[in-house]
Every structure is written in structure tokens, then in C-alpha cells.
Protein backbone atom coordinates (compact mmCIF):
# COMPACT_ATOMS: atom_id res chain seq x y z
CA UNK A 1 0.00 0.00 0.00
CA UNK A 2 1.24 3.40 -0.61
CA UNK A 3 0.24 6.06 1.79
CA UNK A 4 -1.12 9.26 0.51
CA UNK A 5 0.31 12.45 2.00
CA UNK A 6 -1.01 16.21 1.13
CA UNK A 7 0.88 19.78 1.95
CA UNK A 8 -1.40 22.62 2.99
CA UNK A 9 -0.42 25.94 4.50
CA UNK A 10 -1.06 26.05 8.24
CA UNK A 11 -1.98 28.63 10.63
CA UNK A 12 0.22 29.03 13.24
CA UNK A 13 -2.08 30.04 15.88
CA UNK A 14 -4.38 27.17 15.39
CA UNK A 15 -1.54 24.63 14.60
CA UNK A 16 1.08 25.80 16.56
CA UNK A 17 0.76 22.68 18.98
CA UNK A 18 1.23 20.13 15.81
CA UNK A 19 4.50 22.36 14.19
CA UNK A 20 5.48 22.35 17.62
CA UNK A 21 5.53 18.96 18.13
CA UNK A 22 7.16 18.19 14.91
CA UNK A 23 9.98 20.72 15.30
CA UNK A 24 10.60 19.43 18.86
CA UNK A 25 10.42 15.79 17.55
CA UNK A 26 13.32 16.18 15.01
CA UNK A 27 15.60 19.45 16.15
CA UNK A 28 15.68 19.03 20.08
CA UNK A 29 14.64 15.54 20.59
CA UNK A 30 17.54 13.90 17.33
CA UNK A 31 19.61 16.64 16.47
CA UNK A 32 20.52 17.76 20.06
CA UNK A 33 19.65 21.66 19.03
CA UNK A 34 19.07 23.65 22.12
CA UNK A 35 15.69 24.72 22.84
CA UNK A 36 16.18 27.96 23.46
CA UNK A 37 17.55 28.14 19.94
CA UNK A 38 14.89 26.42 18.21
CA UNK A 39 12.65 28.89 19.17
CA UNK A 40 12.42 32.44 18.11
CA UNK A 41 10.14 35.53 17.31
CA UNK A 42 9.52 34.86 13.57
CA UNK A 43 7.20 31.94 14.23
CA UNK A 44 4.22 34.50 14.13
CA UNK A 45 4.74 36.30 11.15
CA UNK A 46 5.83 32.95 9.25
CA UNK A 47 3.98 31.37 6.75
CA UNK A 48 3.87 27.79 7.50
CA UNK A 49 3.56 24.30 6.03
CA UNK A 50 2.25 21.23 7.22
CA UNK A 51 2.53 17.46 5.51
CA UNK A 52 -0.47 15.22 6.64
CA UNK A 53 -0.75 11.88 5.78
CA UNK A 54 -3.81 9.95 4.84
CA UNK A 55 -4.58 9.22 8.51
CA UNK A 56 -4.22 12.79 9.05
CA UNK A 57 -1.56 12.53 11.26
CA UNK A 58 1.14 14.98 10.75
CA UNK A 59 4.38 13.91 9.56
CA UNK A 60 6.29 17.39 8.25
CA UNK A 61 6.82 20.80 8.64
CA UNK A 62 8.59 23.34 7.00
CA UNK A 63 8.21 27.80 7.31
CA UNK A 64 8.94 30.29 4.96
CA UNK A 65 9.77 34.15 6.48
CA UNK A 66 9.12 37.61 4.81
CA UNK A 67 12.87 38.06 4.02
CA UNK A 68 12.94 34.90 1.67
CA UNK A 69 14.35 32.32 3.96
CA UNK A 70 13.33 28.63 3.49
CA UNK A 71 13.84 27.25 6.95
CA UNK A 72 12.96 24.73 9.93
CA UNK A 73 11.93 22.04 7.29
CA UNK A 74 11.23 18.75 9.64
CA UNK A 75 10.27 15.34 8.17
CA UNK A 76 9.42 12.57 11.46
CA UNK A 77 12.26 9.86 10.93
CA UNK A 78 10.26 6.87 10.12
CA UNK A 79 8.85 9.19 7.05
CA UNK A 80 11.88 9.85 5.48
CA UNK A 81 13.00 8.84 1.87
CA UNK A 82 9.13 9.57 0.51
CA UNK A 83 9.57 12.63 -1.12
CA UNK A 84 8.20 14.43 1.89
CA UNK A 85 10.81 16.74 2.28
CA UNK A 86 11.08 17.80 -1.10
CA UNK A 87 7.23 18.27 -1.48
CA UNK A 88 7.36 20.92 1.55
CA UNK A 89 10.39 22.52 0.16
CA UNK A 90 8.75 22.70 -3.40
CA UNK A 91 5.42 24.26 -1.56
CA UNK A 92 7.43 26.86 0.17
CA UNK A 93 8.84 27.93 -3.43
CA UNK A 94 5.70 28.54 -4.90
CA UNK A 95 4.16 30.45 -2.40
CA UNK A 96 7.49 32.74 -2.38
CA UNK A 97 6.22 32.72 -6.22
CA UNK A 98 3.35 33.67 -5.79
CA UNK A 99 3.97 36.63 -3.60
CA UNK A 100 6.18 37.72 -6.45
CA UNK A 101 9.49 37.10 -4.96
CA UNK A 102 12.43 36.61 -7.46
CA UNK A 103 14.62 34.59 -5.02
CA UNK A 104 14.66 32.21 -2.39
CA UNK A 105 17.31 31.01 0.27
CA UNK A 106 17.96 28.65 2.96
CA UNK A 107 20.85 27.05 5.26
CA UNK A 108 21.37 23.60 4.55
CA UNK A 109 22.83 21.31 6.87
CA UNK A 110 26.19 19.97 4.92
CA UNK A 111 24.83 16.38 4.53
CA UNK A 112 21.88 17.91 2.78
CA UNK A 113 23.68 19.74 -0.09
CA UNK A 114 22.70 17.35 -2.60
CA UNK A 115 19.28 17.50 -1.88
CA UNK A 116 19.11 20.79 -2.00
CA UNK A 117 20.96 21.10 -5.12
CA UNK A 118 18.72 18.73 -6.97
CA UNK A 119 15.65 20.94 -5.80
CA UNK A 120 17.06 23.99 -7.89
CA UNK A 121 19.78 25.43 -5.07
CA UNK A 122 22.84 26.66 -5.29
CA UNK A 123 25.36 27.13 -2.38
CA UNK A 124 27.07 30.23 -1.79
CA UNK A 125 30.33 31.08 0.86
CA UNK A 126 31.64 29.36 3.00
CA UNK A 127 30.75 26.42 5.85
CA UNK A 128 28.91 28.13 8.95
CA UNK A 129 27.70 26.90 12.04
CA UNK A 130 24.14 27.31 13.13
CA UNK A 131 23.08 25.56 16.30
CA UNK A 132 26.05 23.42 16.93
CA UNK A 133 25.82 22.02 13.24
CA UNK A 134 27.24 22.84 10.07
CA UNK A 135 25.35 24.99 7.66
CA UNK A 136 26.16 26.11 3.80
CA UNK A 137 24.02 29.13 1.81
CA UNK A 138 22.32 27.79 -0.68
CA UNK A 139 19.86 30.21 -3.23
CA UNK A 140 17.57 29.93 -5.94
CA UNK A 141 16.15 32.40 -8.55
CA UNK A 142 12.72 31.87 -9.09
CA UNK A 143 11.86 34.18 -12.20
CA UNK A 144 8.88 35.45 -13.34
CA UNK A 145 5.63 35.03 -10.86
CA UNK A 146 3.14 32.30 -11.37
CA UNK A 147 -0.59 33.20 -10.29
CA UNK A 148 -1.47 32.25 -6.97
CA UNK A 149 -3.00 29.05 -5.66
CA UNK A 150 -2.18 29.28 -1.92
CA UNK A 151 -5.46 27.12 -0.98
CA UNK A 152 -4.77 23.83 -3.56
CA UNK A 153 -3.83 20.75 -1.23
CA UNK A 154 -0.62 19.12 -3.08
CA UNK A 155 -0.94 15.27 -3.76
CA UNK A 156 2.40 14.15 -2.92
CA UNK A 157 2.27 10.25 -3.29
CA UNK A 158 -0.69 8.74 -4.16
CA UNK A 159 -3.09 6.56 -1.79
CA UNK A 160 -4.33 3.43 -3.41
CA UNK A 161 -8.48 3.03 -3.02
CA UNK A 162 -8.35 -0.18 -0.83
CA UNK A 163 -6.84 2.02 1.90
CA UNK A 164 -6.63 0.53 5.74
CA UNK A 165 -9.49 2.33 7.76
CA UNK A 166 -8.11 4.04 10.54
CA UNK A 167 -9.29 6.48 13.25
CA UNK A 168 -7.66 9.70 13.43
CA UNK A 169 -4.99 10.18 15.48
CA UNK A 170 -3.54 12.92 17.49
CA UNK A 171 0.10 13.38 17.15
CA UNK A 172 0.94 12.52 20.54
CA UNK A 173 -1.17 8.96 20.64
CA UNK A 174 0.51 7.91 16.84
CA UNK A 175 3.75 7.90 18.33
CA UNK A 176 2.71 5.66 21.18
CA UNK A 177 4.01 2.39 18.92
CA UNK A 178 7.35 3.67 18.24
CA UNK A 179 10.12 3.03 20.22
CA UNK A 180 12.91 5.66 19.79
CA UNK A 181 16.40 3.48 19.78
CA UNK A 182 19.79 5.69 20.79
CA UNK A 183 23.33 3.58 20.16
CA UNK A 184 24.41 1.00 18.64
CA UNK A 185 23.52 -1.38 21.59
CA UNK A 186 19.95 -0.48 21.45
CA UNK A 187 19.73 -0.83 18.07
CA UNK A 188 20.93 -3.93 17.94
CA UNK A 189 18.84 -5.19 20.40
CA UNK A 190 15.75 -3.95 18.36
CA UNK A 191 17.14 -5.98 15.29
CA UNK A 192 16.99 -8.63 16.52
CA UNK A 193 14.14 -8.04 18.70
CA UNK A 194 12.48 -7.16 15.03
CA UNK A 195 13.69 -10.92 13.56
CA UNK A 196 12.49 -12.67 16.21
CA UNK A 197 8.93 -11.59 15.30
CA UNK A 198 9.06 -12.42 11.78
CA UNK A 199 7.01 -15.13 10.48
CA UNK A 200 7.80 -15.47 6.40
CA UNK A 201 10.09 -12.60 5.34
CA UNK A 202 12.91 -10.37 6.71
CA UNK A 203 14.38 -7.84 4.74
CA UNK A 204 17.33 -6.29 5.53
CA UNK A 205 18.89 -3.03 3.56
CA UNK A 206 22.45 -2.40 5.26
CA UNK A 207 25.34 0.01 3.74
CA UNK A 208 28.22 -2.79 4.64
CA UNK A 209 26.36 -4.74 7.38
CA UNK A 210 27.78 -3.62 10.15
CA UNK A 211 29.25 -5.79 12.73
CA UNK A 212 28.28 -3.93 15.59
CA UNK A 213 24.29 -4.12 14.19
CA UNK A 214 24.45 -7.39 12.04
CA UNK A 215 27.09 -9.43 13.33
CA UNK A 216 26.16 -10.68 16.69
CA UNK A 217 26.48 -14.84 16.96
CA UNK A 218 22.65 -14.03 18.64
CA UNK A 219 21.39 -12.53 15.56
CA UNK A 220 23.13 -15.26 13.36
CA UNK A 221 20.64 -17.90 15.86
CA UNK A 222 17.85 -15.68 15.52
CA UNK A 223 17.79 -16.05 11.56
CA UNK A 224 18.59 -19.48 10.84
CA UNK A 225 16.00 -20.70 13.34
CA UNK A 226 13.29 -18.26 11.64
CA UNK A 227 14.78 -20.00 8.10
CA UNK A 228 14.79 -23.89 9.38
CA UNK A 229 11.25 -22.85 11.01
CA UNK A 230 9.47 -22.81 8.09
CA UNK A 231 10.85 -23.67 4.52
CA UNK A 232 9.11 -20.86 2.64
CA UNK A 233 10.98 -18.54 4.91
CA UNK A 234 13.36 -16.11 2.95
CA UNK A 235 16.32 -13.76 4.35
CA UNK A 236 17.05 -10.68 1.96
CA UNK A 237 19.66 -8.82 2.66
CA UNK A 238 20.75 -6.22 0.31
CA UNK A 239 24.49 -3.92 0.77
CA UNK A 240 26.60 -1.02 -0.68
CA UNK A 241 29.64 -3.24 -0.21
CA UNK A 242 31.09 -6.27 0.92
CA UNK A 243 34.70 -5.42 1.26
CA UNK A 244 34.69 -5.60 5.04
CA UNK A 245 32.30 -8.10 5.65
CA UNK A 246 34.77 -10.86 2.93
CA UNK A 247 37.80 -9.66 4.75
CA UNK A 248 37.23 -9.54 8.04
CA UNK A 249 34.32 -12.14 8.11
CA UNK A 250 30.82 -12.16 8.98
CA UNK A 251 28.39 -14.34 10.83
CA UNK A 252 25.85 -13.59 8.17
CA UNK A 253 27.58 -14.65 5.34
CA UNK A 254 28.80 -17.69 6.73
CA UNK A 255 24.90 -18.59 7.69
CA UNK A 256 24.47 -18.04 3.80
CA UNK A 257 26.05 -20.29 2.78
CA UNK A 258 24.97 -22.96 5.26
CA UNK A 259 21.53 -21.85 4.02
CA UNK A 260 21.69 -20.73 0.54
CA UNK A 261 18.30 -21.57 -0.85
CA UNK A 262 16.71 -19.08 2.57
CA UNK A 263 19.29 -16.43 3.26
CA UNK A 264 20.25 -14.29 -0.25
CA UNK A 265 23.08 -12.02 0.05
CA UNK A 266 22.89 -9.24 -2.97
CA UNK A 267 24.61 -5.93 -3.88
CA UNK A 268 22.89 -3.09 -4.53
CA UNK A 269 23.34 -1.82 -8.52
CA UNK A 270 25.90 1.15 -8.25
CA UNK A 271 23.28 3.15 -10.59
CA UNK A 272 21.26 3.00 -7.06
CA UNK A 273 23.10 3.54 -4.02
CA UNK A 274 22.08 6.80 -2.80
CA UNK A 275 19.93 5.83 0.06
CA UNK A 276 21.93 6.74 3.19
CA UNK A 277 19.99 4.86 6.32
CA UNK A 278 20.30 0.97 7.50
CA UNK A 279 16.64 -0.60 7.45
CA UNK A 280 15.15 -4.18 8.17
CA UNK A 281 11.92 -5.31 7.46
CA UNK A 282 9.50 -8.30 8.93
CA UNK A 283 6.02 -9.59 7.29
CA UNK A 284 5.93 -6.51 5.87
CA UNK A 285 4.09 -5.48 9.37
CA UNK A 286 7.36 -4.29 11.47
CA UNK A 287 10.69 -2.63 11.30
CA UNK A 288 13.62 -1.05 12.71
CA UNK A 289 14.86 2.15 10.54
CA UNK A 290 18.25 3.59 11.34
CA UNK A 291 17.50 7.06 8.92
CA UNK A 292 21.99 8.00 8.76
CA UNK A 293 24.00 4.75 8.55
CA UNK A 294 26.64 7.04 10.45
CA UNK A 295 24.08 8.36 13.11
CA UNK A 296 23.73 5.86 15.97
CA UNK A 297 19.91 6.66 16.05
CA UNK A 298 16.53 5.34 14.86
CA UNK A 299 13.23 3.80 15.75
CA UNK A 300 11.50 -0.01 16.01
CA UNK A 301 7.43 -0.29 14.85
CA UNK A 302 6.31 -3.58 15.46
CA UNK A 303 3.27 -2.52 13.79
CA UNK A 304 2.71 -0.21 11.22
CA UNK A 305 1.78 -1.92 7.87
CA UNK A 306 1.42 1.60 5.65
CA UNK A 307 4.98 2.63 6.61
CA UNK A 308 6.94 -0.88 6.34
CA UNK A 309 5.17 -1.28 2.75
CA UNK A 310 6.44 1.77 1.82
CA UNK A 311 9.99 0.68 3.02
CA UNK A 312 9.01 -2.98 1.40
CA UNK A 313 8.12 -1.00 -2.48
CA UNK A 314 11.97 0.22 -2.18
CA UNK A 315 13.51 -2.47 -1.23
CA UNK A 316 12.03 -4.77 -4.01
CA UNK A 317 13.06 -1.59 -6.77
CA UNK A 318 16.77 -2.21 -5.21
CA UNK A 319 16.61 -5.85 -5.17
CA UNK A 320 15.42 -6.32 -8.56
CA UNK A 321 17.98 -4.57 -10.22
CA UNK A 322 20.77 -5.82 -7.42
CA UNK A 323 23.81 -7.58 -8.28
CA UNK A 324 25.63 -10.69 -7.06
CA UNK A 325 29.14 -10.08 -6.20
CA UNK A 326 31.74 -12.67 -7.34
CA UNK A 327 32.99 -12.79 -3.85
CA UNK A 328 30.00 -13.79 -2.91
CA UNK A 329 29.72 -16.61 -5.87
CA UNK A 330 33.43 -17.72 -3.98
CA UNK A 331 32.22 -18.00 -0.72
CA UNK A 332 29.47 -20.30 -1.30
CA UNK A 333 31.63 -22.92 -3.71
């Protein structure tokens, strides 16, 4: 299922809890910012943006000031990768259009040049720091005016018809089921934790498969009773690169190749690797999402079918067009 999400302009006296909540949820709760910093005086005269999905529930923010700046653009963690982002930051640009501004500009964090270029962006100076991170320029000319159509909801990914009733929740009660993880301990705890509960399918997206995550002799157990339990179980696990994992060993690649017909070891095609987060799927009902590879962070749902589909539809583009490494074809001889 693919979950339908919409951008509308929100008022920030009547929404100011939800923005609130979002901002908190991503600057002072996973980027550490202070929040005396987060906060300032130009909320008010802001115009503001909020993603919703098809539950209602709010999943993105982003504001845009008088002067021109594009700022405080927050996308929740487990809704990353879905375009999200880029829909609020596209929004923001054409209501700077339609006000008749020629130009737009923003501070990008440095790992978010790229996405920022894409969008139309250009940097400008040099590295900055802004709230204990580092920040880069970045403009855009936006040219002649467009007419105005501040009040037209923006479709951002389409919801299928046959879509899972749900009541509406606040923001507060949908993040009851998610469990925020912090370090590499807890993470790997919530890996496993996650393969334990699968029943027919774990799928596992990993930059190099890190030891510290992946490699545990208890995770190792965990999957290759879940593959003897029932023989229609299957293992996926798709990586950036093996180098580490062939030289310096790996308990998952020995288990595939005890169990080659359950446990499939792939490379991703090198047309396609620019995801950045670790991810691993069960039943297509659960997961644990780690959004940076580098950032010992990120969150286990037992239980949220929309989102893990949504991770599941990217996957299967990355395995189908994956590659099996000859090192790979070595081991299992």
C-alpha cells in the first residue's frame, strides 16, 4: 500500500501545537539543538507548512519568512525517503512565487547539499555553524511570478483506493508504537528483537552490514531458526559493499552459505546507491529504521503496515535490479 500524503499551508495560531511537536520531535529531541535556539520571534509572522498523511496525522513541517528564507523544514524519521521533504520545500517555493518574490534562500545542513541542489539550489560562501551544526548558503532564482494558488492541497504520493481504515490520530497517541532506539547497543537489540517476530520474510537493507548491528552470533541464531522454522521462509539482505564483511568475516555470510536456498546475500546496482539509512523489514508489518547509517539513532514499529510497505516497495526496486558479487559466488563454492 502506498500512503497518501497532502501539503497545505497552516496557521500558526491554530496549529502551533502540531509544528510544535514536529519541530521538537526532530531538532531538540535527534539533532541535540538547544531549545532555546529552536525557538524564536519569527514563528508569528511565518507562513507555515504542514505534511499530513492519509490518517491525518502529521508527519512534516517546513516555514517560509518575509525576508525569503526557506527554513525549519522537519520530516518525522520513520517518514523519510518519501519525497516528503522535497514536497514541503517545493510548496514553500511557490508560495514565495506567488507573492512575487524573485529569489529564495535557505541554510542547509552539509549532509543535505545534494538534496538541495537537486531541488534547484545553489550554495554560496563558505561552511557556517548554526546551532552546533554545520550549515552552507544555498539560493535559488525563481523568475517570473506564477498566479497564486495558496489554498490547492498538493498530492504528494498517491493513496491506493483499498486504503486501511483508521481512526484519526492525534500526534501525541501515533507515536505511542514507536520506540525511539539511541546507540548501537539499542539498536541492535531492536534488530533482533524485530527478527524474532518475523514469520515469512525479513528484509534487511544495510550500507556494509555492520558488525556492531548485524554481526552478533545471537542474531546469526535468531535467523537461521526463523529460516529452518518454516521452509518458505526467505532472508534478503541487500548492501553497498562487501569489502569488510569478505575480509574480516561475517556471521551472516557464513549462515548463507549454510543456508543458501533461505538467506540471499545481494549488492545493490551502483546506478542506485544513494539511500543513506540501515533498514530491516519483517512480514511486511514491522521494522527497525536507522535514517543515517553514520548516526547511531533510529526507531523499532512492530506494527505499522502503511509505513513498512512503503519501506518494502523500495527495497524490491533495489533488489530487482541488485547484483551478485563474485565474492560472494566464492564463498558459497
Amino acid at each position: 500500500m502506498t500512503v497518501g500524503v497532502t501539503i497545505r499551508q497552516a496557521d500558526w495560531n491554530e496549529d502551533r501545537d502540531i509544528l510544535r511537536k514536529l519541530r521538537e520531535a526532530v531538532f531538540i529531541e535527534e539533532q541535540n539543538v538547544p531549545r532555546e535556539l529552536e525557538w524564536d520571534d519569527e514563528d508569528a509572522g511565518a507562513t507555515h507548512f504542514l505534511a499530513q498523511d492519509h490518517r491525518g496525522q502529521a508527519v512534516g513541517t517546513a516555514r517560509l519568512l518575509p525576508s525569503g528564507q526557506i527554513g525549519r523544514m522537519a520530516v518525522l524519521a520513520e517518514r523519510r525517503g518519501f519525497g516528503i521533504g522535497r514536497a514541503l520545500l517545493d510548496a514553500a517555493v511557490e508560495a514565495a512565487r506567488a507573492e512575487g518574490r524573485y529569489g529564495v534562500f535557505l541554510h542547509a545542513q552539509t549532509h543535505a547539499l545534494e538534496f538541495y541542489r537537486k531541488a534547484g539550489f545553489e550554495p554560496s560562501g563558505q561552511v557556517f555553524d548554526e546551532a552546533g551544526i554545520p550549515h552552507v548558503h544555498m539560493e535559488m532564482t525563481l523568475g517570473i511570478p506564477f498566479s497564486p494558488q495558496p489554498d490547492a492541497p498538493r498530492e504528494v504520493i498517491k493513496a491506493e483506493a483499498d486504503r486501511i481504515p483508521y481512526e484519526l490520530p492525534s500526534l501525541q497517541d501515533s507515536r505511542d508504537s514507536v520506540r525511539m532506539l539511541e546507540g548501537k547497543p539499542d539498536l541492535a537489540d531492536a534488530i533482533g528483537a524485530l527478527c524474532a517476530h518475523a514469520r515469512r520474510e525479513v528484509s534487511i537493507f544495510a550500507q556494509d552490514l555492520d558488525p556492531d548491528l548485524f554481526g552478533s552470533a545471537e542474531l546469526a541464531a535468531i535467523l537461521s531458526r526463523f529460516a529452518r522454522r518454516n521452509e518458505q521462509a526467505t532472508v534478503r539482505i541487500l548492501v553497498h559493499d562487501i569489502t569488510r564483511m569478505v575480509r574480516d568475516g561475517h556471521q551472516l555470510l557464513e549462515l548463507s552459505r549454510r543456508l543458501p536456498s533461505s538467506l540471499l546475500i545481494r549488492v545493490v546496482h551502483p546506478d542506485m546507491r544513494d539511500r543513506s539509512e540501515n533498514f530491516v523489514l519483517a512480514d511486511r508489518t514491522g521494522l527497525v529504521v536507522q535514517p543515517q547509517h553514520d548516526v547511531e539513532r533510529g526507531f523499532l514499529n512492530l506494527n505499522d503496515a502503511p509505513l513498512t510497505r512503503q519501506y518494502g516497495d523500495v527495497f524490491v526496486r533495489l533488489f530487482d535490479r541488485s547484483l551478485t558479487d563474485p565474492n560472494l559466488r566464492q564463498l558459497n563454492l
